[in-house]
C-alpha atoms as a PDB file:
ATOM      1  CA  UNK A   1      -9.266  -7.538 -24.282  1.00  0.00           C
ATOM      2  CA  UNK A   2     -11.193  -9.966 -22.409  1.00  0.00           C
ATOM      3  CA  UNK A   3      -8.646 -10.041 -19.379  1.00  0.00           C
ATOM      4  CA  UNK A   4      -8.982  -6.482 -19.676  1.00  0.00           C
ATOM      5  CA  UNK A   5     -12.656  -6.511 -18.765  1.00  0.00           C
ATOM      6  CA  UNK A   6     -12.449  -8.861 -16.427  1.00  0.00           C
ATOM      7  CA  UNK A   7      -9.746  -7.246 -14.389  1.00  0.00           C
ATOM      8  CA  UNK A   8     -12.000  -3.992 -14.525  1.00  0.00           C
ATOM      9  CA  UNK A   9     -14.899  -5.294 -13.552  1.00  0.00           C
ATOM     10  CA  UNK A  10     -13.113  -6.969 -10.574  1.00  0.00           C
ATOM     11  CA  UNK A  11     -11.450  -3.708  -9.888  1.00  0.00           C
ATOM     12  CA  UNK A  12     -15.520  -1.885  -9.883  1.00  0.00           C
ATOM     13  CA  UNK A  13     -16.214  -4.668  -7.301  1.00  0.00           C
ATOM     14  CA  UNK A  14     -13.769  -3.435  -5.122  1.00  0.00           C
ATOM     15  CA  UNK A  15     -14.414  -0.065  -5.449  1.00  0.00           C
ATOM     16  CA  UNK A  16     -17.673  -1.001  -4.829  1.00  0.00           C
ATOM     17  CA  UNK A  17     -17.553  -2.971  -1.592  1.00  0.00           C
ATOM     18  CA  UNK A  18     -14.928  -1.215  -0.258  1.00  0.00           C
ATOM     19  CA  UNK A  19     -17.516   1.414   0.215  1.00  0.00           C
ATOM     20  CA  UNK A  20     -19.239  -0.859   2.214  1.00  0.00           C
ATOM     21  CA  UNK A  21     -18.135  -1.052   5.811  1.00  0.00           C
ATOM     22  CA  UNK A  22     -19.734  -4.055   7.185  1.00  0.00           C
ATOM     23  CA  UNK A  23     -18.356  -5.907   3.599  1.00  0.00           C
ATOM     24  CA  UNK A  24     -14.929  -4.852   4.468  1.00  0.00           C
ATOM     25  CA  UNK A  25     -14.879  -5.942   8.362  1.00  0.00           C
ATOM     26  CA  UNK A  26     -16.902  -9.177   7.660  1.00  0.00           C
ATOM     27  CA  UNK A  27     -14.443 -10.217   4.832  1.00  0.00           C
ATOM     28  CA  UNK A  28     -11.359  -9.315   7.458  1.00  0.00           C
ATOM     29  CA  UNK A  29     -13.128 -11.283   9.375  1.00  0.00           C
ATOM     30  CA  UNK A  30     -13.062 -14.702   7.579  1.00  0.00           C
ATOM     31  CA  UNK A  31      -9.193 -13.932   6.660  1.00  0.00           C
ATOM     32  CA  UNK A  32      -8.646 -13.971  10.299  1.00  0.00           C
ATOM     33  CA  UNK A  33     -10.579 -17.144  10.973  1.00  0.00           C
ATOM     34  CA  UNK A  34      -8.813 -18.672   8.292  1.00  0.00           C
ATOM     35  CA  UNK A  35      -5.207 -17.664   9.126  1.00  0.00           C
ATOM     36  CA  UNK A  36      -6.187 -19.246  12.849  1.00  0.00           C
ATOM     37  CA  UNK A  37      -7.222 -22.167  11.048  1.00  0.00           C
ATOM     38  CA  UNK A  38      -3.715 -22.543   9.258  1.00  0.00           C
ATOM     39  CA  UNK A  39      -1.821 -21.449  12.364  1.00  0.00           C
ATOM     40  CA  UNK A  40      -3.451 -24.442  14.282  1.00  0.00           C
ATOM     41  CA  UNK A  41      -3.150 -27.237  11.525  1.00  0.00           C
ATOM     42  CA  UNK A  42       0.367 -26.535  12.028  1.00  0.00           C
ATOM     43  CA  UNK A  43       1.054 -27.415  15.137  1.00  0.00           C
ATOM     44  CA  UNK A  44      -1.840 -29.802  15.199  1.00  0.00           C
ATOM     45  CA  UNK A  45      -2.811 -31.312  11.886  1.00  0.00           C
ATOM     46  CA  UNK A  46      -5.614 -33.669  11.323  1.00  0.00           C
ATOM     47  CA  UNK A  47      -7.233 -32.632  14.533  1.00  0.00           C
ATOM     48  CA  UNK A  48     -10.391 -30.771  14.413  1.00  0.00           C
ATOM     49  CA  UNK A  49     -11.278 -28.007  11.958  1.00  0.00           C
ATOM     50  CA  UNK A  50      -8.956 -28.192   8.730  1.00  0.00           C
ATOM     51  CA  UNK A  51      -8.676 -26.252   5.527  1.00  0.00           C
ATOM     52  CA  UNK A  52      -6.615 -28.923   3.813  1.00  0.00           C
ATOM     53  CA  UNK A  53      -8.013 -31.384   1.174  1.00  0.00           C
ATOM     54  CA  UNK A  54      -8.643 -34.524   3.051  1.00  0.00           C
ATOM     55  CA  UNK A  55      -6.011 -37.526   1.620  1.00  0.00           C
ATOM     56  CA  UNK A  56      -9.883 -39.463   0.135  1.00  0.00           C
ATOM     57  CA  UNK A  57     -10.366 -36.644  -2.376  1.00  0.00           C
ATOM     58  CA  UNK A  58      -6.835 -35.904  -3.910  1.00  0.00           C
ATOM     59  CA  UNK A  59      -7.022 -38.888  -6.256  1.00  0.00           C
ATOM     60  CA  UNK A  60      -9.941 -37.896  -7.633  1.00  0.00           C
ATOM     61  CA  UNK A  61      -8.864 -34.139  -8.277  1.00  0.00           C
ATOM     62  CA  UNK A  62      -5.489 -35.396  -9.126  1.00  0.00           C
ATOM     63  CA  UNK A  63      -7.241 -37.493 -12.055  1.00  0.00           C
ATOM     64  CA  UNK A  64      -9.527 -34.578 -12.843  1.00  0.00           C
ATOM     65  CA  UNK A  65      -6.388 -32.224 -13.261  1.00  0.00           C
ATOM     66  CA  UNK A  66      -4.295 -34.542 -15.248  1.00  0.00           C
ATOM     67  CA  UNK A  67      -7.738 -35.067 -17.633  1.00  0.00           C
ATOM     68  CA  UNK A  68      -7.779 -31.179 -17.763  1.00  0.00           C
ATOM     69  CA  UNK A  69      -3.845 -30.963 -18.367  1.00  0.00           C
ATOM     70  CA  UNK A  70      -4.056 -33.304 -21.464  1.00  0.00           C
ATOM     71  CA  UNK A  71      -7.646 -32.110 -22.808  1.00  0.00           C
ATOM     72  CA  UNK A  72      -7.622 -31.558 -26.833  1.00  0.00           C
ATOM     73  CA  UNK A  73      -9.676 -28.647 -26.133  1.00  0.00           C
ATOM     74  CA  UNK A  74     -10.511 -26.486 -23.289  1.00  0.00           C
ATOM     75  CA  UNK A  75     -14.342 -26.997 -22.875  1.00  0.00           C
END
C-alpha cells in the first residue's frame, strides 16, 4: 500500500510539472549536460569536470554500505 502511494504521488508530480514548460526544458537540460559529462570522462577521465565518485570517498561509502547491508534493523 505504501509503494502504492508513493508511486502515485510521484506519478501527480509528473503530471504536474510536465505541465510546466520551463520545468520540462530546464530538466532536459541538465540530462544533456550530464550525458556530455559522461561522454567526455570517457575518452578523458580524471580530467576536469567528473560525475564519478572520486577513489578518497569509496572507502568510506563502501564501509557505510556494508554497515547498512548487515544492520539488525533498518533504522
Amino acid at each position: 500500500m505504501i509503494y502504492f502511494l508513493f508511486m502515485t504521488a510521484w506519478l501527480n508530480a509528473f503530471l504536474t510539472f510536465g505541465e510546466i514548460t520551463l520545468v520540462t526544458r530546464l530538466a532536459g537540460l541538465v540530462v544533456v549536460l550530464m550525458a556530455f559529462i559522461n561522454i567526455k570522462d570517457y575518452f578523458w577521465f580524471k580530467r576536469g569536470v567528473s560525475l564519478s565518485i572520486p577513489d578518497s570517498a569509496k572507502p568510506g561509502l563502501f564501509k557505510r554500505m556494508r554497515e547498512l547491508a548487515n544492520a539488525e534493523s533498518l533504522p
